[in-house]
N, C-alpha and C. Protein backbone atom coordinates (compact mmCIF):
# COMPACT_ATOMS: atom_id res chain seq x y z
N UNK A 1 27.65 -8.33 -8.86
CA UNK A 1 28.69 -7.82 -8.00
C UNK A 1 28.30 -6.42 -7.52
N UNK A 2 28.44 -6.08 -6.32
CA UNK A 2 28.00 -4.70 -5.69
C UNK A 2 28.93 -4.14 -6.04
N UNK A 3 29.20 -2.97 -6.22
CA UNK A 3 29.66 -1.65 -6.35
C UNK A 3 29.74 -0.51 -4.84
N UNK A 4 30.69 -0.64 -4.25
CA UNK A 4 30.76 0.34 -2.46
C UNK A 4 31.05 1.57 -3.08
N UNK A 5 29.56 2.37 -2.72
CA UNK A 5 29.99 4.05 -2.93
C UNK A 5 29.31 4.63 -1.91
N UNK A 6 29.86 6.27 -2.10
CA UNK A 6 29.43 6.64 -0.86
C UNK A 6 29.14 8.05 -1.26
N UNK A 7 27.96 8.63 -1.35
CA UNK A 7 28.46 10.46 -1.50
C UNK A 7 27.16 10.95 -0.06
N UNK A 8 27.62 12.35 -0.11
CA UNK A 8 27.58 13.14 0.68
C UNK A 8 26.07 14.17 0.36
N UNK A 9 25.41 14.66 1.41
CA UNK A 9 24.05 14.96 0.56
C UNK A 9 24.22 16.02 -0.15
N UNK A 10 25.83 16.72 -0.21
CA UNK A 10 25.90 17.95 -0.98
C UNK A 10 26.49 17.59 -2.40
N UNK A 11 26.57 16.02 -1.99
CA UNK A 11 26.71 14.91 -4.15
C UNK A 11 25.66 14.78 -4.45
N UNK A 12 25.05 14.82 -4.33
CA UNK A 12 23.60 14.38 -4.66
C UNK A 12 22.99 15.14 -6.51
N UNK A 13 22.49 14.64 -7.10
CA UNK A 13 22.02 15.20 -8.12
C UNK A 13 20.58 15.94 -7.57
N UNK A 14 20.19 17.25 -7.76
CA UNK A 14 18.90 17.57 -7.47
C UNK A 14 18.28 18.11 -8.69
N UNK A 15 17.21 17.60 -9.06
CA UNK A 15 16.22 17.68 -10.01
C UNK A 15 14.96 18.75 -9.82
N UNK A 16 14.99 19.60 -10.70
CA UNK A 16 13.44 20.26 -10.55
C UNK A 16 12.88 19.47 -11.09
N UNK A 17 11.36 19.21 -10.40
CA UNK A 17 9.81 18.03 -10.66
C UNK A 17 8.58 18.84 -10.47
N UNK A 18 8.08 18.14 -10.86
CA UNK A 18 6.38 18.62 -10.82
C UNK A 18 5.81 19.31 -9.67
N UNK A 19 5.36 20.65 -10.19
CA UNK A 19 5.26 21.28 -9.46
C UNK A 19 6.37 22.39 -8.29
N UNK A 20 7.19 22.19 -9.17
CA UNK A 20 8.71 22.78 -8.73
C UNK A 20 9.12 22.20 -7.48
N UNK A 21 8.82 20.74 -6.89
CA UNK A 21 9.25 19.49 -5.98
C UNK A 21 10.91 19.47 -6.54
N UNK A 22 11.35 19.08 -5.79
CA UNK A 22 12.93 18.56 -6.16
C UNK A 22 12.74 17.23 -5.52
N UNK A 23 13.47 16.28 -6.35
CA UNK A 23 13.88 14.93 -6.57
C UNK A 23 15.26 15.10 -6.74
N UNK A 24 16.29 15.00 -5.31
CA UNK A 24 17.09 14.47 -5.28
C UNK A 24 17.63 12.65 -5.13
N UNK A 25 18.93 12.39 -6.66
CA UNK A 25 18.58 11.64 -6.78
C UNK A 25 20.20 10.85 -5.81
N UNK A 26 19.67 9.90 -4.94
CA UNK A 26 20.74 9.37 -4.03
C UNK A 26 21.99 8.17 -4.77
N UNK A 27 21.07 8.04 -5.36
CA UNK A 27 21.81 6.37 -5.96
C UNK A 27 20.79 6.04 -7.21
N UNK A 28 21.76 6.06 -8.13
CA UNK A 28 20.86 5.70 -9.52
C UNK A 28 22.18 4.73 -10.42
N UNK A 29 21.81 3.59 -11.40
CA UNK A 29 21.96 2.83 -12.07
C UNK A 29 23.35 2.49 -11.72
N UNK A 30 24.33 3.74 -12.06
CA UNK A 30 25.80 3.94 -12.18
C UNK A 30 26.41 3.65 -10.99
N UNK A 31 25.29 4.33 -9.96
CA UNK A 31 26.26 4.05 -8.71
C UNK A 31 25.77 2.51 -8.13
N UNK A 32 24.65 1.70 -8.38
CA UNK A 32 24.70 0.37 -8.22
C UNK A 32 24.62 -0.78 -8.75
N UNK A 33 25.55 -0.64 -10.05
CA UNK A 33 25.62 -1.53 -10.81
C UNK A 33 24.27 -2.26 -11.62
N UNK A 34 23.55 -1.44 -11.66
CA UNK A 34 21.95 -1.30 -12.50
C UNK A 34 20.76 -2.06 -11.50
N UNK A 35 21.56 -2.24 -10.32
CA UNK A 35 20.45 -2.93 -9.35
C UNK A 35 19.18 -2.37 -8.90
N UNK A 36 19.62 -0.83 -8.56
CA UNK A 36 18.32 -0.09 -7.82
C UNK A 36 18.80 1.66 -8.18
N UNK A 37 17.56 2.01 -7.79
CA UNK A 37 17.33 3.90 -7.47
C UNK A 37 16.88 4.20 -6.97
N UNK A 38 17.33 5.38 -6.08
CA UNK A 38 16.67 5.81 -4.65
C UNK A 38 17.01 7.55 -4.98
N UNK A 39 15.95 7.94 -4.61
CA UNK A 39 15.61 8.91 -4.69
C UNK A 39 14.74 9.78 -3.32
N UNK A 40 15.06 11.25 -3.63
CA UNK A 40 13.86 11.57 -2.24
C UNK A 40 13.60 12.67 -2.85
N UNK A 41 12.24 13.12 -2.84
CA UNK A 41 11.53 13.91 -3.24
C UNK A 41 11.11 14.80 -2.28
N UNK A 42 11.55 16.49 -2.07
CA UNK A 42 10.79 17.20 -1.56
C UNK A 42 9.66 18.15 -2.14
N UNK A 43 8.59 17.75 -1.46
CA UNK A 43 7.92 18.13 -2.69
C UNK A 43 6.40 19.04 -1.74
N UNK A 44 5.51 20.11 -2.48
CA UNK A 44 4.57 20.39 -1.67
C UNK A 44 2.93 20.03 -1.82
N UNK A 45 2.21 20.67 -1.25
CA UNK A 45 0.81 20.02 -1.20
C UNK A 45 0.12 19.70 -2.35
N UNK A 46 -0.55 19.10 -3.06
CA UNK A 46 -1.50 18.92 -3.79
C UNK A 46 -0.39 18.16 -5.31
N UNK A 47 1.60 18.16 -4.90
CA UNK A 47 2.01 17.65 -5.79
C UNK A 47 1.57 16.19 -6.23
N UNK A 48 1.42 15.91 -7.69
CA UNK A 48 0.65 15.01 -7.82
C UNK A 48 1.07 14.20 -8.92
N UNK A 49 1.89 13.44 -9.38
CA UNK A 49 2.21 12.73 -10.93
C UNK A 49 1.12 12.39 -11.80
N UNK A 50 1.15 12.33 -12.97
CA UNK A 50 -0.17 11.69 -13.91
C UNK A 50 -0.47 9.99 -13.10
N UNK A 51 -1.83 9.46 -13.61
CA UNK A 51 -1.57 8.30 -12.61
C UNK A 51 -0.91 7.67 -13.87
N UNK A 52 0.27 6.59 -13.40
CA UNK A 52 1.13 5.84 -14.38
C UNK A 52 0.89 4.31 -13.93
N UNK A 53 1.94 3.65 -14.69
CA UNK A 53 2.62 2.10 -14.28
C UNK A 53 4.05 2.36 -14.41
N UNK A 54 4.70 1.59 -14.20
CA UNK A 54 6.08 1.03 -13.97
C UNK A 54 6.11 -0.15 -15.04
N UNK A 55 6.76 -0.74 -16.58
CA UNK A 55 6.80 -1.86 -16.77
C UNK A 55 8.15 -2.16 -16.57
N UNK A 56 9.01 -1.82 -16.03
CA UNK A 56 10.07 -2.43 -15.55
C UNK A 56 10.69 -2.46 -14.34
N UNK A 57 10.36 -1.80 -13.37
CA UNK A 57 10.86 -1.60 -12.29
C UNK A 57 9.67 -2.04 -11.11
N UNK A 58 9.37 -2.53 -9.88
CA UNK A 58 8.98 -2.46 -8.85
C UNK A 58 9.37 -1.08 -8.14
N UNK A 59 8.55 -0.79 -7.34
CA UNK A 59 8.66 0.81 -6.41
C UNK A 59 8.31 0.48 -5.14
N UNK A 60 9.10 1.14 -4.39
CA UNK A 60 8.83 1.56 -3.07
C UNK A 60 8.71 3.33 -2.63
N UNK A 61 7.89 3.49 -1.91
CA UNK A 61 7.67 4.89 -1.25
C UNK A 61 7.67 5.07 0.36
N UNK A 62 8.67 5.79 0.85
CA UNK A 62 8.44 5.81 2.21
C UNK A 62 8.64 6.98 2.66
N UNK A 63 7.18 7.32 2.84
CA UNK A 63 6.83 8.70 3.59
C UNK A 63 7.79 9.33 4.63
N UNK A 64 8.26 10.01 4.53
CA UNK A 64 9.32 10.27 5.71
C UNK A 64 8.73 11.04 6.61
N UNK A 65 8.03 12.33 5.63
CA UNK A 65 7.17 13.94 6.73
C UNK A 65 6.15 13.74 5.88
N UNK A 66 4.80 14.30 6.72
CA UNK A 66 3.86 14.63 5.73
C UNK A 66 2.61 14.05 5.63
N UNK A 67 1.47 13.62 4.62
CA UNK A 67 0.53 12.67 4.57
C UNK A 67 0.09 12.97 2.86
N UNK A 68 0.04 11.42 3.00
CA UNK A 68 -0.72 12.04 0.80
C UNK A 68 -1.56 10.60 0.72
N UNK A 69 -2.57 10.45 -0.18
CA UNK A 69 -3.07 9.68 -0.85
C UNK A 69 -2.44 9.06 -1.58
N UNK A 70 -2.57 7.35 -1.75
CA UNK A 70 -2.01 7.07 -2.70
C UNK A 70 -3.48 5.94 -3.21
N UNK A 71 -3.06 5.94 -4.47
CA UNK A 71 -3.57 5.10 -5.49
C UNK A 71 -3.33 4.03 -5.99
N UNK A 72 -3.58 2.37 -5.83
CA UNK A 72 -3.27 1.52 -6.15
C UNK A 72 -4.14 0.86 -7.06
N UNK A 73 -3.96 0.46 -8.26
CA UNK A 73 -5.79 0.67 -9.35
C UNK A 73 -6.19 1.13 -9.13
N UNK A 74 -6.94 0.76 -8.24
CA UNK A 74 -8.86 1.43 -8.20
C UNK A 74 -8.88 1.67 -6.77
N UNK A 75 -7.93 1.28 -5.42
CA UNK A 75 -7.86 1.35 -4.40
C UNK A 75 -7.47 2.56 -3.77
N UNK A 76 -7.93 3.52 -3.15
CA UNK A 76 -6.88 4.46 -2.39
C UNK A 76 -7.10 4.10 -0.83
N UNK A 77 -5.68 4.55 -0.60
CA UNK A 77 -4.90 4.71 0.82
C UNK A 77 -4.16 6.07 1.51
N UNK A 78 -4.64 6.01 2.35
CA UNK A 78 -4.30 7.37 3.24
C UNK A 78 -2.92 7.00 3.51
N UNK A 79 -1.40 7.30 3.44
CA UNK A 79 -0.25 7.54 3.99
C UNK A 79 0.41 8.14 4.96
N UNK A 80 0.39 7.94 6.08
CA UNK A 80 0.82 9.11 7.34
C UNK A 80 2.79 8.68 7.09
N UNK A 81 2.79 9.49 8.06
CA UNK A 81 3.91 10.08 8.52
C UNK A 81 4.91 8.39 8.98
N UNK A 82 5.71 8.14 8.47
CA UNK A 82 6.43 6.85 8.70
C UNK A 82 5.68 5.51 7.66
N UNK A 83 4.84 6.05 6.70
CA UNK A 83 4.27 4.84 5.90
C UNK A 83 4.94 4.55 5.04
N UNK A 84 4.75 3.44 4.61
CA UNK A 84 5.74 2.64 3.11
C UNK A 84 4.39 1.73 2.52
N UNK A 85 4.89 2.19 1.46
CA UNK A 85 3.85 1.46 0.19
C UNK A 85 4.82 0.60 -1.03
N UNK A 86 4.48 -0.68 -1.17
CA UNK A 86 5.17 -1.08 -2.18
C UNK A 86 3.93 -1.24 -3.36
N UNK A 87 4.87 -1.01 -4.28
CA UNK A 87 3.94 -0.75 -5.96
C UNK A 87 4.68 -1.88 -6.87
N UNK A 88 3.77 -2.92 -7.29
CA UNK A 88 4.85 -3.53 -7.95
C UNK A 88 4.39 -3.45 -9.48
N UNK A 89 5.57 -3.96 -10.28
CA UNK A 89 5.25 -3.01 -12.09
C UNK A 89 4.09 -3.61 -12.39
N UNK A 90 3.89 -2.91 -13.30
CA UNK A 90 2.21 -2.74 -13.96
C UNK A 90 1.44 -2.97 -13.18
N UNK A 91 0.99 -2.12 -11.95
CA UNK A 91 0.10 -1.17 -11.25
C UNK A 91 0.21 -0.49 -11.46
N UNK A 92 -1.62 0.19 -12.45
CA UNK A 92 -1.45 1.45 -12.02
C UNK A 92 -1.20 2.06 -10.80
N UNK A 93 -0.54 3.44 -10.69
CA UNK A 93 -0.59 3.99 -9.51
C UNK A 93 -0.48 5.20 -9.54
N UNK A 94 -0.43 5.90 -8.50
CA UNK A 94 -0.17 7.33 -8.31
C UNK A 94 -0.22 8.05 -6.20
N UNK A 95 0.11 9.48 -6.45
CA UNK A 95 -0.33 9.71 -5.14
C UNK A 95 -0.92 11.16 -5.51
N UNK A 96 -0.74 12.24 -3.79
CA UNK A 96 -1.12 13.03 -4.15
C UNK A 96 -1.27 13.98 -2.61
N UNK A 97 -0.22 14.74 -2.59
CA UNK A 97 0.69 15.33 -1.07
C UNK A 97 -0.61 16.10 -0.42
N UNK A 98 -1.04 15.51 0.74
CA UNK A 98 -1.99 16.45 1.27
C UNK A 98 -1.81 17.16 2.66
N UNK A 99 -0.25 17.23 3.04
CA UNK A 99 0.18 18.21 4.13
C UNK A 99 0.87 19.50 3.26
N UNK A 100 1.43 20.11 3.69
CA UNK A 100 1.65 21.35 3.40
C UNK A 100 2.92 20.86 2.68
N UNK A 101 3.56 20.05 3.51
CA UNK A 101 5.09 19.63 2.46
C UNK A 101 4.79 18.18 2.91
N UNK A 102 6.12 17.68 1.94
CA UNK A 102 6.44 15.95 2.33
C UNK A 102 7.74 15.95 1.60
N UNK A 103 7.80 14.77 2.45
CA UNK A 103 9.49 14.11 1.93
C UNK A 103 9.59 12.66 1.93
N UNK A 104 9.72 12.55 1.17
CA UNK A 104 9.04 11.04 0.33
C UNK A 104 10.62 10.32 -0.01
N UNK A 105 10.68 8.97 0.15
CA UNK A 105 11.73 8.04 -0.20
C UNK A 105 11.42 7.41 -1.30
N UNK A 106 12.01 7.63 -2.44
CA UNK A 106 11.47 6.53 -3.40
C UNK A 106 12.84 5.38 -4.00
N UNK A 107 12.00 3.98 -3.69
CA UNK A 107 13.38 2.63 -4.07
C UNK A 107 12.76 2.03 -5.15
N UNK A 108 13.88 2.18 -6.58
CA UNK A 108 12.70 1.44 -7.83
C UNK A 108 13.64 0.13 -8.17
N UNK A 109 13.68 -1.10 -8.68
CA UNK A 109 14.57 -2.31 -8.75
C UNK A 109 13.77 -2.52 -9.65
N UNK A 110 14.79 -3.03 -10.80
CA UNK A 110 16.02 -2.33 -10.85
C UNK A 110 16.06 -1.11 -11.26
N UNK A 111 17.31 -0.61 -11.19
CA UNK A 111 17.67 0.81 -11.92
C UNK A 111 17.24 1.26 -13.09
N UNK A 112 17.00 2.40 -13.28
CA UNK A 112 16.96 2.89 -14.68
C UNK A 112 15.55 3.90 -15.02
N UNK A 113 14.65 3.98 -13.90
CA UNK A 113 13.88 5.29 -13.86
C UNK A 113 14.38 6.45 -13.98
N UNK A 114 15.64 6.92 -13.48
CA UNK A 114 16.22 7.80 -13.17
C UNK A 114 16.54 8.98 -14.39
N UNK A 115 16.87 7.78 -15.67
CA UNK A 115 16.59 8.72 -16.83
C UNK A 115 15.63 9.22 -17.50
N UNK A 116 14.39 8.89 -16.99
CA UNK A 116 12.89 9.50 -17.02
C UNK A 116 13.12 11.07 -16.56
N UNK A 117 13.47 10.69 -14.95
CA UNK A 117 13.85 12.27 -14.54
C UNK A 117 14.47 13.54 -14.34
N UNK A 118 15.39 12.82 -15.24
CA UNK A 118 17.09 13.48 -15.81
C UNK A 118 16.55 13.88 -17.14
N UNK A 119 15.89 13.48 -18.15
CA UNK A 119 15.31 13.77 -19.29
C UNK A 119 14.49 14.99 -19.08
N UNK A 120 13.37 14.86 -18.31
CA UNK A 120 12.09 15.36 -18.00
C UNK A 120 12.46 16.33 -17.38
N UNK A 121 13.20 16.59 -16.26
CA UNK A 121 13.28 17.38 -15.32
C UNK A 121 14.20 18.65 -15.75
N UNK A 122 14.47 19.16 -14.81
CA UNK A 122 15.39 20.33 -14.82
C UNK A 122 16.83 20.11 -13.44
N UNK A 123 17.79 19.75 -13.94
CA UNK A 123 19.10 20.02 -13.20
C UNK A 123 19.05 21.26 -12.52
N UNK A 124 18.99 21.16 -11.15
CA UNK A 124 18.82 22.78 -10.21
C UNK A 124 20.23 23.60 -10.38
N UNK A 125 21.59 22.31 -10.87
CA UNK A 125 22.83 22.96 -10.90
C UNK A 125 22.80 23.65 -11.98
N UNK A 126 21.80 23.89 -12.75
CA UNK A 126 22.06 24.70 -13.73
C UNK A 126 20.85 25.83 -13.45
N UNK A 127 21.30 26.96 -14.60
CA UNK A 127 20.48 28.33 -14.43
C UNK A 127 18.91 27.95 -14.96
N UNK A 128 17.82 28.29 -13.94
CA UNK A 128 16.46 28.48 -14.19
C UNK A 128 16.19 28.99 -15.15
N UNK A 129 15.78 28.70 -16.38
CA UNK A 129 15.21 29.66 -17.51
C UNK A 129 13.32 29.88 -17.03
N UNK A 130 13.17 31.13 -16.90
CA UNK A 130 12.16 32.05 -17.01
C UNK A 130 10.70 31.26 -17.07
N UNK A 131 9.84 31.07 -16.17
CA UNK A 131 8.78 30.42 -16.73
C UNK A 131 9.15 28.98 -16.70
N UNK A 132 10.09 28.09 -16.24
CA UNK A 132 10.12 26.77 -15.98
C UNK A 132 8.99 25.90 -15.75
N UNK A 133 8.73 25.03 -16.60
CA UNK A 133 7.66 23.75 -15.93
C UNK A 133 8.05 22.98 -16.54
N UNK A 134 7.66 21.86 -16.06
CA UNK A 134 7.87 20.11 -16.51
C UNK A 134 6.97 19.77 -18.01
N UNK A 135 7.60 20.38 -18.76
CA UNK A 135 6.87 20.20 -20.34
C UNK A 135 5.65 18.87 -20.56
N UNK A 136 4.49 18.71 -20.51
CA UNK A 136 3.31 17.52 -20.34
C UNK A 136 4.56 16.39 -21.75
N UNK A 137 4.15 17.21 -23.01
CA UNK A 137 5.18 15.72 -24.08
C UNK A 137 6.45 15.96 -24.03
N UNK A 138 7.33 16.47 -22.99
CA UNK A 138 8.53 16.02 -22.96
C UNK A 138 8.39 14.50 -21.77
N UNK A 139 7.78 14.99 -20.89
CA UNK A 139 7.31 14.21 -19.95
C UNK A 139 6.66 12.63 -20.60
N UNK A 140 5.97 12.83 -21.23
CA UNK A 140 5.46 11.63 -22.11
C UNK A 140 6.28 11.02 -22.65
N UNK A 141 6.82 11.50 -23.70
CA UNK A 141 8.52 10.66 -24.29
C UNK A 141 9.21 10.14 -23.60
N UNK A 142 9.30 11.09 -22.56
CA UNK A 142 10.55 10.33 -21.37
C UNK A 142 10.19 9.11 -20.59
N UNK A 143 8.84 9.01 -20.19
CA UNK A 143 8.02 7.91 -20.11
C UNK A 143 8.11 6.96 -21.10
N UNK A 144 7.65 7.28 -21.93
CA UNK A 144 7.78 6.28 -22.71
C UNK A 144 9.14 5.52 -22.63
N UNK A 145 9.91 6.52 -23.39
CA UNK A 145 11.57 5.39 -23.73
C UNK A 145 12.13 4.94 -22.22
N UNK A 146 11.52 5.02 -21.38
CA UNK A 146 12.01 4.57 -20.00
C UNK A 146 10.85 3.90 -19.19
N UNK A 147 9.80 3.12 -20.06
CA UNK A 147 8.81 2.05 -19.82
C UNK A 147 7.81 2.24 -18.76
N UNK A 148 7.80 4.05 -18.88
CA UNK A 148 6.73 4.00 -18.14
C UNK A 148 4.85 4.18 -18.75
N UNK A 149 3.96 4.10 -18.25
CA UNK A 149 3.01 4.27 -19.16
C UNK A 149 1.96 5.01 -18.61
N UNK A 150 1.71 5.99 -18.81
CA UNK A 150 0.89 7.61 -18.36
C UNK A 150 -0.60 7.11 -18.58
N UNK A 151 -1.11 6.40 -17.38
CA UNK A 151 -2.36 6.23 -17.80
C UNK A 151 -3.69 7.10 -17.69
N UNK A 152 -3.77 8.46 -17.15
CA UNK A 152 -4.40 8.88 -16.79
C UNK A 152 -3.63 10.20 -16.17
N UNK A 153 -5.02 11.63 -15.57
CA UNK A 153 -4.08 12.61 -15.64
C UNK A 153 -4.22 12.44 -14.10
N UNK A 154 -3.72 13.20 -13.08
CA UNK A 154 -3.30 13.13 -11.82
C UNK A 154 -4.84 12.67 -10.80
N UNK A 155 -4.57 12.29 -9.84
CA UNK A 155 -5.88 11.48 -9.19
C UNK A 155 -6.26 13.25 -8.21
């Protein structure tokens, strides 16, 4: 059964990420009845995730601004400006922002990445403590208990 919601981009949850990127998150578990998560990432050049897998979710990415590499196993692909890449679970994968900024769409099915980045991350609604970064084994744990699997360090 769907769930009709609606928020506003000033509802939005925004996340500090790698590389001090924000991942605002649009729609996660709660708001669609555990179907999907959508997310958009603004994020800048050379931002890059460890390369991972997904074992529960399928991914989508759709470049909105920008251009980055992405990584599919052993394959890379150049991403311009209006590209979409689907990743489906257990591929490795990864990317890796090579314009100055980007703004990236990310759709994972089903839901439930989201507490990877709610764990991992930093809530922007709250106060910056001094020296902020994305802790490498907090990051790992959170992976873990949320089925993701860190195979390697950034491409």
């Amino acid at each position: 059964m769907s769930i009709p919601y609606l928020a506003q981009s000033d509802q939005h949850q925004a996340l500090e990420w790698l590389d001090g990127g924000t991942l605002s998150l649009l729609l996660d578990g709660a708001a669609t009845g555990g179907s999907l998560t959508v997310g958009r990432f603004a994020v800048s050049k050379d931002e890059a995730p460890p390369f991972h897998m997904h074992t529960r979710e399928d991914e989508v990415f759709l470049l909105l601004r920008g251009t980055a590499l992405v990584w599919a196993g052993e394959e890379q692909l150049e991403l311009a400006e209006g590209g979409i890449v689907y990743l489906p679970r257990n591929i490795p994968h990864g990317y890796r922002v090579t314009s100055a900024t980007a703004d990236l769409l990310m759709i994972c099915t089903p839901a439930g990445i989201e507490g990877m980045f709610r764990q991992a991350g930093r809530d922007r609604a709250t106060p910056r403590p001094d020296g902020f970064e994305i802790d490498p084994a907090v990051l790992a744990q959170a992976a873990d208990e949320y089925g993701q699997v860190i195979v390697g360090p950034p491409r």
